[in-house]
C-alpha atoms as a PDB file:
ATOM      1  CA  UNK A   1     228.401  33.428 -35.230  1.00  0.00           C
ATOM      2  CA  UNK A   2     224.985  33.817 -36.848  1.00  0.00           C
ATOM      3  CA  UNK A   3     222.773  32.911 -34.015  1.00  0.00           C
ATOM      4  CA  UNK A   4     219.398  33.980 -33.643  1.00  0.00           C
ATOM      5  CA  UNK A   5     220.328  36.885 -31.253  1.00  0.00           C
ATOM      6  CA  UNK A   6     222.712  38.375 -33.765  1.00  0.00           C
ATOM      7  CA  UNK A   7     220.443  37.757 -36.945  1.00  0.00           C
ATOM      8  CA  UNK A   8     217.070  39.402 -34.890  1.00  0.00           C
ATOM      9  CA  UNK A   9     217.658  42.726 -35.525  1.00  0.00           C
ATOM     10  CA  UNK A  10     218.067  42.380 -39.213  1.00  0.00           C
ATOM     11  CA  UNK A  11     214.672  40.495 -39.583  1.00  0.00           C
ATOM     12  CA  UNK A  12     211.617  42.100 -41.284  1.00  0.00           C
ATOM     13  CA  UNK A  13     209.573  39.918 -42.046  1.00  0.00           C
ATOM     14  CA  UNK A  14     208.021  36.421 -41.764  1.00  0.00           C
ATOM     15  CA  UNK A  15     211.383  34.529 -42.999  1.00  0.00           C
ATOM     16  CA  UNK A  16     213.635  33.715 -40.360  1.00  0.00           C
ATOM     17  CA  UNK A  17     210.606  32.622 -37.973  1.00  0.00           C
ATOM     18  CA  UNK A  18     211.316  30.170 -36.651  1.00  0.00           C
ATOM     19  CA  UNK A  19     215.105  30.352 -36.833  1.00  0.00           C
ATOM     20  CA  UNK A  20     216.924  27.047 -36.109  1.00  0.00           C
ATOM     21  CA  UNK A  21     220.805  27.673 -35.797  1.00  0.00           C
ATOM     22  CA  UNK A  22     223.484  24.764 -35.620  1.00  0.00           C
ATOM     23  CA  UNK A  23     227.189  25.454 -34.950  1.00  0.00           C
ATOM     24  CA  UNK A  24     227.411  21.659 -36.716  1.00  0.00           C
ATOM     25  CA  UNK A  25     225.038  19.948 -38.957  1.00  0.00           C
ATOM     26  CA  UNK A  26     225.007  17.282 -41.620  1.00  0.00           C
ATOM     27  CA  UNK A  27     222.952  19.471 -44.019  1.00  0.00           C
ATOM     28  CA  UNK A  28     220.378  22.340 -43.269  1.00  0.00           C
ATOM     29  CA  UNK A  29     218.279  21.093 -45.738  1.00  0.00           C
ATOM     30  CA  UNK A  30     218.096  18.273 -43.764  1.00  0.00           C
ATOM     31  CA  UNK A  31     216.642  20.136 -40.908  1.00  0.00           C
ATOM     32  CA  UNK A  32     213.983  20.828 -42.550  1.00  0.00           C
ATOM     33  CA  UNK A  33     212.994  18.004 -44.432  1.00  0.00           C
ATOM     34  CA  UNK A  34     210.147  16.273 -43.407  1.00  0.00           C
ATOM     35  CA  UNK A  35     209.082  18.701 -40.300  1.00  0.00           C
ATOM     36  CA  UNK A  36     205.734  20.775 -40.136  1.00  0.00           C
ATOM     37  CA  UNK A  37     207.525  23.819 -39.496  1.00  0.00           C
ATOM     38  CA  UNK A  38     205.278  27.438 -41.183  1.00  0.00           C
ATOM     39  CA  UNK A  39     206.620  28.819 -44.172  1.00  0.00           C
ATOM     40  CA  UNK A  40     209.786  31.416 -44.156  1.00  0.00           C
ATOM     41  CA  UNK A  41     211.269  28.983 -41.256  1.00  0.00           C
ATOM     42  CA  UNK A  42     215.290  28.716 -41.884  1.00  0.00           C
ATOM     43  CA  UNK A  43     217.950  26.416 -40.528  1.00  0.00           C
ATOM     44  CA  UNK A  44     221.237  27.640 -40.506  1.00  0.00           C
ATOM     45  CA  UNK A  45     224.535  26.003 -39.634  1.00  0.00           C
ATOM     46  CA  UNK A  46     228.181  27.636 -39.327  1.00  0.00           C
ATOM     47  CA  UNK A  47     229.582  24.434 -40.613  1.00  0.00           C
ATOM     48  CA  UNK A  48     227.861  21.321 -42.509  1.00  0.00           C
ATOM     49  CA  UNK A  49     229.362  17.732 -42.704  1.00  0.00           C
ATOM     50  CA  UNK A  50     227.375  16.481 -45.837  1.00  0.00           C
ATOM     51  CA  UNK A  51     226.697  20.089 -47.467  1.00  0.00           C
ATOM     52  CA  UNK A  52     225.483  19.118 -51.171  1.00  0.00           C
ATOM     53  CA  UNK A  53     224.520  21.244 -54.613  1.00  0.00           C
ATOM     54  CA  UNK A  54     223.015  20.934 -57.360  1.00  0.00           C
ATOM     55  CA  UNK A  55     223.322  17.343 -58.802  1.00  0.00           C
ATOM     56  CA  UNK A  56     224.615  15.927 -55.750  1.00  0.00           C
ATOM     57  CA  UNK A  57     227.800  17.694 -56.029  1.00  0.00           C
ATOM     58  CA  UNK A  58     229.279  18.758 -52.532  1.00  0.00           C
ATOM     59  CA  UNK A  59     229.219  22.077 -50.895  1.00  0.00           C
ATOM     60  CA  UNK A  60     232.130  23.131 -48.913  1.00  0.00           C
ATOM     61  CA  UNK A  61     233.086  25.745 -46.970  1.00  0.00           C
ATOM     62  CA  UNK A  62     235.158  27.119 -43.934  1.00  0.00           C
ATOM     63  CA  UNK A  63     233.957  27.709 -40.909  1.00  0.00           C
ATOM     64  CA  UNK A  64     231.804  30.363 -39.782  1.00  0.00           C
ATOM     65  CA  UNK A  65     233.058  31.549 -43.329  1.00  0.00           C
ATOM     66  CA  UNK A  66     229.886  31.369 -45.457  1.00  0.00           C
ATOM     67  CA  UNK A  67     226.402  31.613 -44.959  1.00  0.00           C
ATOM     68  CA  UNK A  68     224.879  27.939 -45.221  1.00  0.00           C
ATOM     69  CA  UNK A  69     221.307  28.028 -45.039  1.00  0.00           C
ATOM     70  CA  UNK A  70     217.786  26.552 -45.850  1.00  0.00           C
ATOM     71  CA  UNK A  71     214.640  28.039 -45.863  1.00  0.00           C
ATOM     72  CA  UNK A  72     211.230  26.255 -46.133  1.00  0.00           C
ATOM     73  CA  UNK A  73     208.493  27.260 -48.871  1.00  0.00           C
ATOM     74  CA  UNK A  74     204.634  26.108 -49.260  1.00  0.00           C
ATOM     75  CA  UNK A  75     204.078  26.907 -53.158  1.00  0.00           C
ATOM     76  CA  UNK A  76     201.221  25.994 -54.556  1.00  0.00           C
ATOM     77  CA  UNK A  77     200.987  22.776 -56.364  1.00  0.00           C
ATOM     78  CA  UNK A  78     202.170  22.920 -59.779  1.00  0.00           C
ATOM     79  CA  UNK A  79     205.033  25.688 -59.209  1.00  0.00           C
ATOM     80  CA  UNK A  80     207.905  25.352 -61.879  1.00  0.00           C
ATOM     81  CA  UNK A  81     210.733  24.643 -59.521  1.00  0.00           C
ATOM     82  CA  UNK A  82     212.819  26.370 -62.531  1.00  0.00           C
ATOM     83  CA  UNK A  83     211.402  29.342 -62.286  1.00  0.00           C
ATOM     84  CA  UNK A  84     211.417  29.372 -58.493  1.00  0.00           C
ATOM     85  CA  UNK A  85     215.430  28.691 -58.752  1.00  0.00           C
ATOM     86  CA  UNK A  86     215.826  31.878 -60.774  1.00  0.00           C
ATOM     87  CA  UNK A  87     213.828  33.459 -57.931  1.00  0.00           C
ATOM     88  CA  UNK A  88     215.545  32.655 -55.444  1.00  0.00           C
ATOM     89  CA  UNK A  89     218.890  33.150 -57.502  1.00  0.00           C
ATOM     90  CA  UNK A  90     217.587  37.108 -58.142  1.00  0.00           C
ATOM     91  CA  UNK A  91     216.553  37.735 -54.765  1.00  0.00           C
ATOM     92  CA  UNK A  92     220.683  36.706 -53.563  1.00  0.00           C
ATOM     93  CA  UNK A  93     222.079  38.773 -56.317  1.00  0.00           C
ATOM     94  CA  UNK A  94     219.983  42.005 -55.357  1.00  0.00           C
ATOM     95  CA  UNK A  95     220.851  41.690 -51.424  1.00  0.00           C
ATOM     96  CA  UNK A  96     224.093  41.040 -52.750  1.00  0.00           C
ATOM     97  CA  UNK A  97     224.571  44.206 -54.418  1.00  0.00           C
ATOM     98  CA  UNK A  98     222.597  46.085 -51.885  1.00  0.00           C
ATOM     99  CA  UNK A  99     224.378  45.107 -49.302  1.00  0.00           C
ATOM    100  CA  UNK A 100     228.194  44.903 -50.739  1.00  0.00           C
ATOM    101  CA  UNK A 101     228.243  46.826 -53.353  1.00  0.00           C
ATOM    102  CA  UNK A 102     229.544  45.040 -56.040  1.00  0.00           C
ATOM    103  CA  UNK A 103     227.873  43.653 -59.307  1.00  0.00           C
ATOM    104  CA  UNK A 104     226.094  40.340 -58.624  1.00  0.00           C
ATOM    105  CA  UNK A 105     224.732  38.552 -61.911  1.00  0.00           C
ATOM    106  CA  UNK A 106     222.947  35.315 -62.108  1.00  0.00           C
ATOM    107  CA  UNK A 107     224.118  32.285 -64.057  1.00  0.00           C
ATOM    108  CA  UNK A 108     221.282  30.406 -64.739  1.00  0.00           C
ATOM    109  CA  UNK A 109     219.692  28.281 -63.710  1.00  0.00           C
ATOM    110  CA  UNK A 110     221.031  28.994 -60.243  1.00  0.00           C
ATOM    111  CA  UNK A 111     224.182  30.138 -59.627  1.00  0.00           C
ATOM    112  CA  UNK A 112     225.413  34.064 -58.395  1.00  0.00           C
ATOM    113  CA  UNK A 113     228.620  35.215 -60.143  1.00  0.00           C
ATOM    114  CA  UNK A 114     230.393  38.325 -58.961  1.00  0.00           C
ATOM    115  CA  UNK A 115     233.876  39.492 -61.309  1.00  0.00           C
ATOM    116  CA  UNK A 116     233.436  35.962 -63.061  1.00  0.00           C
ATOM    117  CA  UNK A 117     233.328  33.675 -59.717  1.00  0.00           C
ATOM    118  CA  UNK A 118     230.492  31.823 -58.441  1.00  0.00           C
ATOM    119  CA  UNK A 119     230.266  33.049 -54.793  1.00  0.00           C
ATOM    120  CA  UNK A 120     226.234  31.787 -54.527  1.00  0.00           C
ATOM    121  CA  UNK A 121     224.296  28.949 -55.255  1.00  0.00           C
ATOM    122  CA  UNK A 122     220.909  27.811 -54.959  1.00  0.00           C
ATOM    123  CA  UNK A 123     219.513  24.172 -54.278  1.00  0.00           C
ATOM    124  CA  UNK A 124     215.962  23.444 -54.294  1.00  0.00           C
ATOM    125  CA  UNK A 125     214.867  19.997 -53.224  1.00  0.00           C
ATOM    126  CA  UNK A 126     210.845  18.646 -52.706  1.00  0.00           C
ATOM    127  CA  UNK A 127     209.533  16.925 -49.515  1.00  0.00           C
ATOM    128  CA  UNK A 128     205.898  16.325 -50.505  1.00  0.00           C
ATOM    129  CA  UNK A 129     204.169  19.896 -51.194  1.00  0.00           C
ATOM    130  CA  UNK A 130     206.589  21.554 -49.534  1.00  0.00           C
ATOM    131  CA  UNK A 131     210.276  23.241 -51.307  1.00  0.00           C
ATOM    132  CA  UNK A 132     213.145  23.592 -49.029  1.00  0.00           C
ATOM    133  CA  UNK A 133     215.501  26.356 -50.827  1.00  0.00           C
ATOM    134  CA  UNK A 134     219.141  25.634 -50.129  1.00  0.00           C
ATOM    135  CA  UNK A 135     220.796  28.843 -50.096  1.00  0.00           C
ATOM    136  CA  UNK A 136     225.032  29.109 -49.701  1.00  0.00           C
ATOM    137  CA  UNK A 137     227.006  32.105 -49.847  1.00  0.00           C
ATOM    138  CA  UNK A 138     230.855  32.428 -49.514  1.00  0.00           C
ATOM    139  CA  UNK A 139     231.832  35.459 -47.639  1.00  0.00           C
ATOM    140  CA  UNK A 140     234.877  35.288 -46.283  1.00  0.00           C
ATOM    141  CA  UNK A 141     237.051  33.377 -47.132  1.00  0.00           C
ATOM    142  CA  UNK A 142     240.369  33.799 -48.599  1.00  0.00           C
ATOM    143  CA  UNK A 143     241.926  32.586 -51.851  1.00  0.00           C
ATOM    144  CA  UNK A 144     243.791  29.976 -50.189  1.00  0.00           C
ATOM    145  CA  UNK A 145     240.369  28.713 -48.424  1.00  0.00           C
ATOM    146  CA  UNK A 146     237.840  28.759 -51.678  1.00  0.00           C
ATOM    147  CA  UNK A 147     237.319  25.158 -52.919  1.00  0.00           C
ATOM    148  CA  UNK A 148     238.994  24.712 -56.333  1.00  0.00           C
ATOM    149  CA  UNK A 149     235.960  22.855 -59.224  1.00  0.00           C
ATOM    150  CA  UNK A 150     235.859  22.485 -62.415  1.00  0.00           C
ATOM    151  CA  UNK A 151     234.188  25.454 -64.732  1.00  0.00           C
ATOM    152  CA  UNK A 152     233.266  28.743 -63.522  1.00  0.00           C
ATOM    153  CA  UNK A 153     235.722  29.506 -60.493  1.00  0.00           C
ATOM    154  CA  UNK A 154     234.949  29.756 -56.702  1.00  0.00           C
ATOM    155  CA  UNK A 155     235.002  33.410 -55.078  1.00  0.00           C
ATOM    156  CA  UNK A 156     234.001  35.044 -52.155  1.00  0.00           C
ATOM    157  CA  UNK A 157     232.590  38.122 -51.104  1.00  0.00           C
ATOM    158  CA  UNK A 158     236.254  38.676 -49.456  1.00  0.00           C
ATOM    159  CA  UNK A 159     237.878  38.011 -52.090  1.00  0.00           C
ATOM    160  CA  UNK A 160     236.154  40.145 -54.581  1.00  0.00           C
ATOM    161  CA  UNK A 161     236.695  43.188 -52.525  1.00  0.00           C
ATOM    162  CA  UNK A 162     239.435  42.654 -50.239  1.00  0.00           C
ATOM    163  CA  UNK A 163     237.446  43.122 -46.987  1.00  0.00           C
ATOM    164  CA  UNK A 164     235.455  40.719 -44.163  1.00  0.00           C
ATOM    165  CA  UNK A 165     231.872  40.870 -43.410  1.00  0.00           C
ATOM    166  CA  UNK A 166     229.763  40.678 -40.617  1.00  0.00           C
ATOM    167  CA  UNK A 167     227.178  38.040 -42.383  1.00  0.00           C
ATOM    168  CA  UNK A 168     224.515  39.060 -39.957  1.00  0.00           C
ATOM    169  CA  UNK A 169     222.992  41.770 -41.935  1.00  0.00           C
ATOM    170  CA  UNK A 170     223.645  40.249 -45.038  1.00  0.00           C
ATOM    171  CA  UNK A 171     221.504  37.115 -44.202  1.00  0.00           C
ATOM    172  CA  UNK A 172     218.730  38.982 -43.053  1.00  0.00           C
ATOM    173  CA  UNK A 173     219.009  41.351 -46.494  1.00  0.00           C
ATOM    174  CA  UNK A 174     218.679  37.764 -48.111  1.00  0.00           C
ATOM    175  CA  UNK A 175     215.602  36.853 -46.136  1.00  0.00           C
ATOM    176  CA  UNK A 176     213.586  39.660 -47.039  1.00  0.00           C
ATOM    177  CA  UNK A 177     214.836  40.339 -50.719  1.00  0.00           C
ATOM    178  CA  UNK A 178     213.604  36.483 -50.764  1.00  0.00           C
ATOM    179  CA  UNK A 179     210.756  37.072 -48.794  1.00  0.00           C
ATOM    180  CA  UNK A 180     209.393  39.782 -51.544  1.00  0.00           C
ATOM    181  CA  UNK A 181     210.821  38.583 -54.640  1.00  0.00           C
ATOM    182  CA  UNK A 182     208.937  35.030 -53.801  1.00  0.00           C
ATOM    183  CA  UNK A 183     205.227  36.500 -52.377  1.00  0.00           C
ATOM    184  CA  UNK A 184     205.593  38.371 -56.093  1.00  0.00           C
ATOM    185  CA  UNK A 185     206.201  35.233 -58.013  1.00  0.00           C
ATOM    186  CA  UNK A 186     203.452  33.349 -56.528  1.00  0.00           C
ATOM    187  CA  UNK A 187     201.111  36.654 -57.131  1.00  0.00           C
ATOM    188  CA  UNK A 188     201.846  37.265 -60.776  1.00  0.00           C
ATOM    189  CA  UNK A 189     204.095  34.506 -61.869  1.00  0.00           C
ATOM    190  CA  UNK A 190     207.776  34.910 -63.379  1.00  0.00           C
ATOM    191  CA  UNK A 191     206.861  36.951 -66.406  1.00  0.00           C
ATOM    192  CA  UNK A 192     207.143  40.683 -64.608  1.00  0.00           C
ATOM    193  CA  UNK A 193     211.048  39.770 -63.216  1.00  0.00           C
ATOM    194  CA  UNK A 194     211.957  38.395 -66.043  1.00  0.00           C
ATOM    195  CA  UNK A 195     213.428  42.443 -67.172  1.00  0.00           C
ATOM    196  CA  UNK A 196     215.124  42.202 -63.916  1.00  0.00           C
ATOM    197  CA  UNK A 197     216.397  38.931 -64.317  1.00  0.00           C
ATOM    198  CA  UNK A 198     217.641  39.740 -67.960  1.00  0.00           C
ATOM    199  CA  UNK A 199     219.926  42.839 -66.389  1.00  0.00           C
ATOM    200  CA  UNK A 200     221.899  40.345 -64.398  1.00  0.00           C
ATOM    201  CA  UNK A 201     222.298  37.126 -66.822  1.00  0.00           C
ATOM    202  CA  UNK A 202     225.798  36.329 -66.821  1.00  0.00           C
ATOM    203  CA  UNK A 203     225.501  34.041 -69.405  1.00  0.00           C
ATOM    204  CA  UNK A 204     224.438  36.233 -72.366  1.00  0.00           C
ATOM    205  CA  UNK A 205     227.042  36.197 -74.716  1.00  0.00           C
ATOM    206  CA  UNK A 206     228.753  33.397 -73.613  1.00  0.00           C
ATOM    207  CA  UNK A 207     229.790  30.039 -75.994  1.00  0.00           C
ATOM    208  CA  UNK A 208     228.131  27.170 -74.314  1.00  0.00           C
ATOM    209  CA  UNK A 209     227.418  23.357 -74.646  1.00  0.00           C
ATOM    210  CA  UNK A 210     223.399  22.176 -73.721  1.00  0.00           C
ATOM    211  CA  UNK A 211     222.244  18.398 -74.682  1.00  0.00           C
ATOM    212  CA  UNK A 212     221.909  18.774 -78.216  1.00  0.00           C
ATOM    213  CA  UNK A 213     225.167  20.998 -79.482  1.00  0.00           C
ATOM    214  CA  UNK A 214     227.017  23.692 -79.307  1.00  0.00           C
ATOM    215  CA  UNK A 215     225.810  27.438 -79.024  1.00  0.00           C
ATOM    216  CA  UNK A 216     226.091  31.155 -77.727  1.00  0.00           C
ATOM    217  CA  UNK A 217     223.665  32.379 -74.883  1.00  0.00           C
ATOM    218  CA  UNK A 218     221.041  34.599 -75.308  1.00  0.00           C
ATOM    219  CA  UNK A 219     218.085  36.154 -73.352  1.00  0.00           C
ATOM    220  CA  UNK A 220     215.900  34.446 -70.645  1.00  0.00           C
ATOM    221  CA  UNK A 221     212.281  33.794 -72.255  1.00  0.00           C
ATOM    222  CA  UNK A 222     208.867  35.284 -70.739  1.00  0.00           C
ATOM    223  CA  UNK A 223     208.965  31.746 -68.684  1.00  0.00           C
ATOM    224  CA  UNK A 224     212.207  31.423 -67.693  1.00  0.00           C
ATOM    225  CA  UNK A 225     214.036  29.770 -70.185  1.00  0.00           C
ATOM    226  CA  UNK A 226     217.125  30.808 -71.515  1.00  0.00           C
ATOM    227  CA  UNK A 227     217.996  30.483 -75.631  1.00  0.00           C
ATOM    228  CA  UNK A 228     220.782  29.237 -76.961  1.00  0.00           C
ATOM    229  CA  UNK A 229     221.609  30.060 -80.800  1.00  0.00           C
ATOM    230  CA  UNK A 230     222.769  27.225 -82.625  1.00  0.00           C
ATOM    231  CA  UNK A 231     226.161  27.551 -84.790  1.00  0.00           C
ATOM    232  CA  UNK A 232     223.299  26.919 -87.548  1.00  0.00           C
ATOM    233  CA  UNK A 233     221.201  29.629 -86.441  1.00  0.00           C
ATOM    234  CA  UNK A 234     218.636  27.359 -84.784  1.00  0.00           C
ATOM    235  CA  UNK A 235     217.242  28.677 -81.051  1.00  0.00           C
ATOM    236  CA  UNK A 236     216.850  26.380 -78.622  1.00  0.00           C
ATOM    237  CA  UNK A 237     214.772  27.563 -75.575  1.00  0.00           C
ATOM    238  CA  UNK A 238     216.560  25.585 -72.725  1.00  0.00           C
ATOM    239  CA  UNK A 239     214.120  24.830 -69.562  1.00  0.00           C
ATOM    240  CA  UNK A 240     215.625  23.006 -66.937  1.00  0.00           C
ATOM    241  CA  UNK A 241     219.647  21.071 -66.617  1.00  0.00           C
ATOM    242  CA  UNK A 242     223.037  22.695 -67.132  1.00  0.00           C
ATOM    243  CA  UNK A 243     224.708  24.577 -69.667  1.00  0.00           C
ATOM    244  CA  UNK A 244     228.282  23.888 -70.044  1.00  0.00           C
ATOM    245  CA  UNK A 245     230.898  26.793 -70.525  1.00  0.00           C
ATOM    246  CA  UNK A 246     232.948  26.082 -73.408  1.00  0.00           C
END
C-alpha cells in the first residue's frame, strides 16, 4: 500500500503535503475538486471506481497495481493547459527513467510510452483557478491484467522489464521531478524544456492522422506544439486534441 507512512520518506519537497490516501475512491481527481487544499496537495487511491482519461475515456487498473493519483496546482491565470500537460508528461518520463531504468518517451500531448506501450498518462481538468493534474502509472501488472484499447498498446512497468516494484519511491521520484519541472515552467515558461522534451517525443517519425489530413510527425515547436508534414509538404503546427496513429 502507498499510505502516507510508506510514501514519507521519499518526500522532498512541498508536493505530497497534504497527502490524502484512499484504499477506494470514485476518482482522485475528485478529491480534490472543489476543496481549498495548498498547492502540491495529492490524493491517492489503490483502486478507483470511476477512474477517467483524457476525453472521458476510462482508466482502469488492478489493485494496488498502479499508481492512481492527483495532485493540485495554483497556476497563474492564463497558463496554456497544453503546455502544462507536456510538463507534467516530462516530469513522469524522467522519474521514470531515473528510477527504472528503462527509456521513457512522451507521446504528446500526454501520454508516457516505454518499448512502444503507453504505461502513463496525464489528465488535467480546471476547478476555477485552480488545475488538478491526474497522474496514472501502471506498474505492475501483468500481461494478462493490462486493459486491452484501441491504438498505442497498454504496458506496465512489469511488463517492460520482467520485475515488481515497490511504487513508494517511485511516487515520491514523481512528486519532486513534478515539483521542479513545474516551479521552472511557471518561472521561464515552456521554451527552455522544449530540448528536453524533443529527446523523448515518441511521435517523431511516425505517420499520423490530425483534423485536417494525413501526415508524418515532426518536432515540438518553441510553444509546445508539435508539426505535422503534410503528404503535400504543408506543416501544420498542431496545439491542442489528438493525433491519430495510422
Amino acid at each position: 500500500m502507498i499510505t502516507e507512512e510508506a510514501v514519507a520518506p521519499f518526500l522532498g519537497g512541498r508536493f505530497g503535503r497534504p497527502y490524502l490516501w484512499h484504499a477506494v475512491c470514485p476518482s482522485t481527481q475528485d478529491v480534490l475538486r472543489g476543496s481549498d487544499l495548498p498547492e502540491g496537495a495529492v490524493a491517492v487511491a489503490e483502486q478507483q471506481t470511476a477512474g477517467r482519461g483524457r476525453s472521458g475515456r476510462a482508466w482502469q487498473s488492478q489493485t494496488s497495481a498502479a499508481i492512481l493519483m492527483s495532485v493540485l496546482l495554483r497556476p497563474e491565470r492564463g497558463i496554456e493547459l497544453p503546455q502544462l500537460s507536456l510538463v507534467a508528461g516530462l516530469a513522469v518520463a524522467e522519474a521514470l527513467a531515473a528510477e527504472v531504468g528503462v527509456t521513457a518517451l512522451i507521446k504528446w500531448p500526454n501520454d508516457v510510452v516505454i518499448r512502444d506501450r503507453k504505461v502513463a498518462g496525464i489528465l488535467l481538468e480546471t476547478d476555477g483557478d485552480v488545475v488538478v493534474c491526474g497522474i496514472g502509472i501502471n506498474v505492475n501488472q501483468d500481461e494478462a491484467t493490462l486493459p486491452v484499447r484501441q491504438g498505442l498498446p497498454a504496458g506496465s512497468l512489469a511488463s517492460a522489464t520482467g520485475k515488481q516494484y515497490d511504487r513508494a519511491p517511485i511516487l515520491g521520484a514523481v512528486l519532486g521531478a513534478l515539483e521542479l519541472r513545474y516551479d521552472a515552467f511557471r518561472a521561464e515558461g515552456i521554451e527552455p524544456l522544449i530540448p528536453l522534451l524533443g529527446a523523448r517525443n515518441w511521435l517523431r517519425g511516425r505517420r499520423v492522422q490530425t483534423a485536417i489530413g494525413i501526415g508524418t510527425a515532426g518536432a515540438f515547436t518553441h510553444d509546445g506544439r508539435i508539426v505535422v508534414i503534410g503528404d503535400d509538404g504543408s506543416a501544420e503546427a498542431v496545439r491542442s486534441g489528438e493525433l491519430e496513429l495510422i
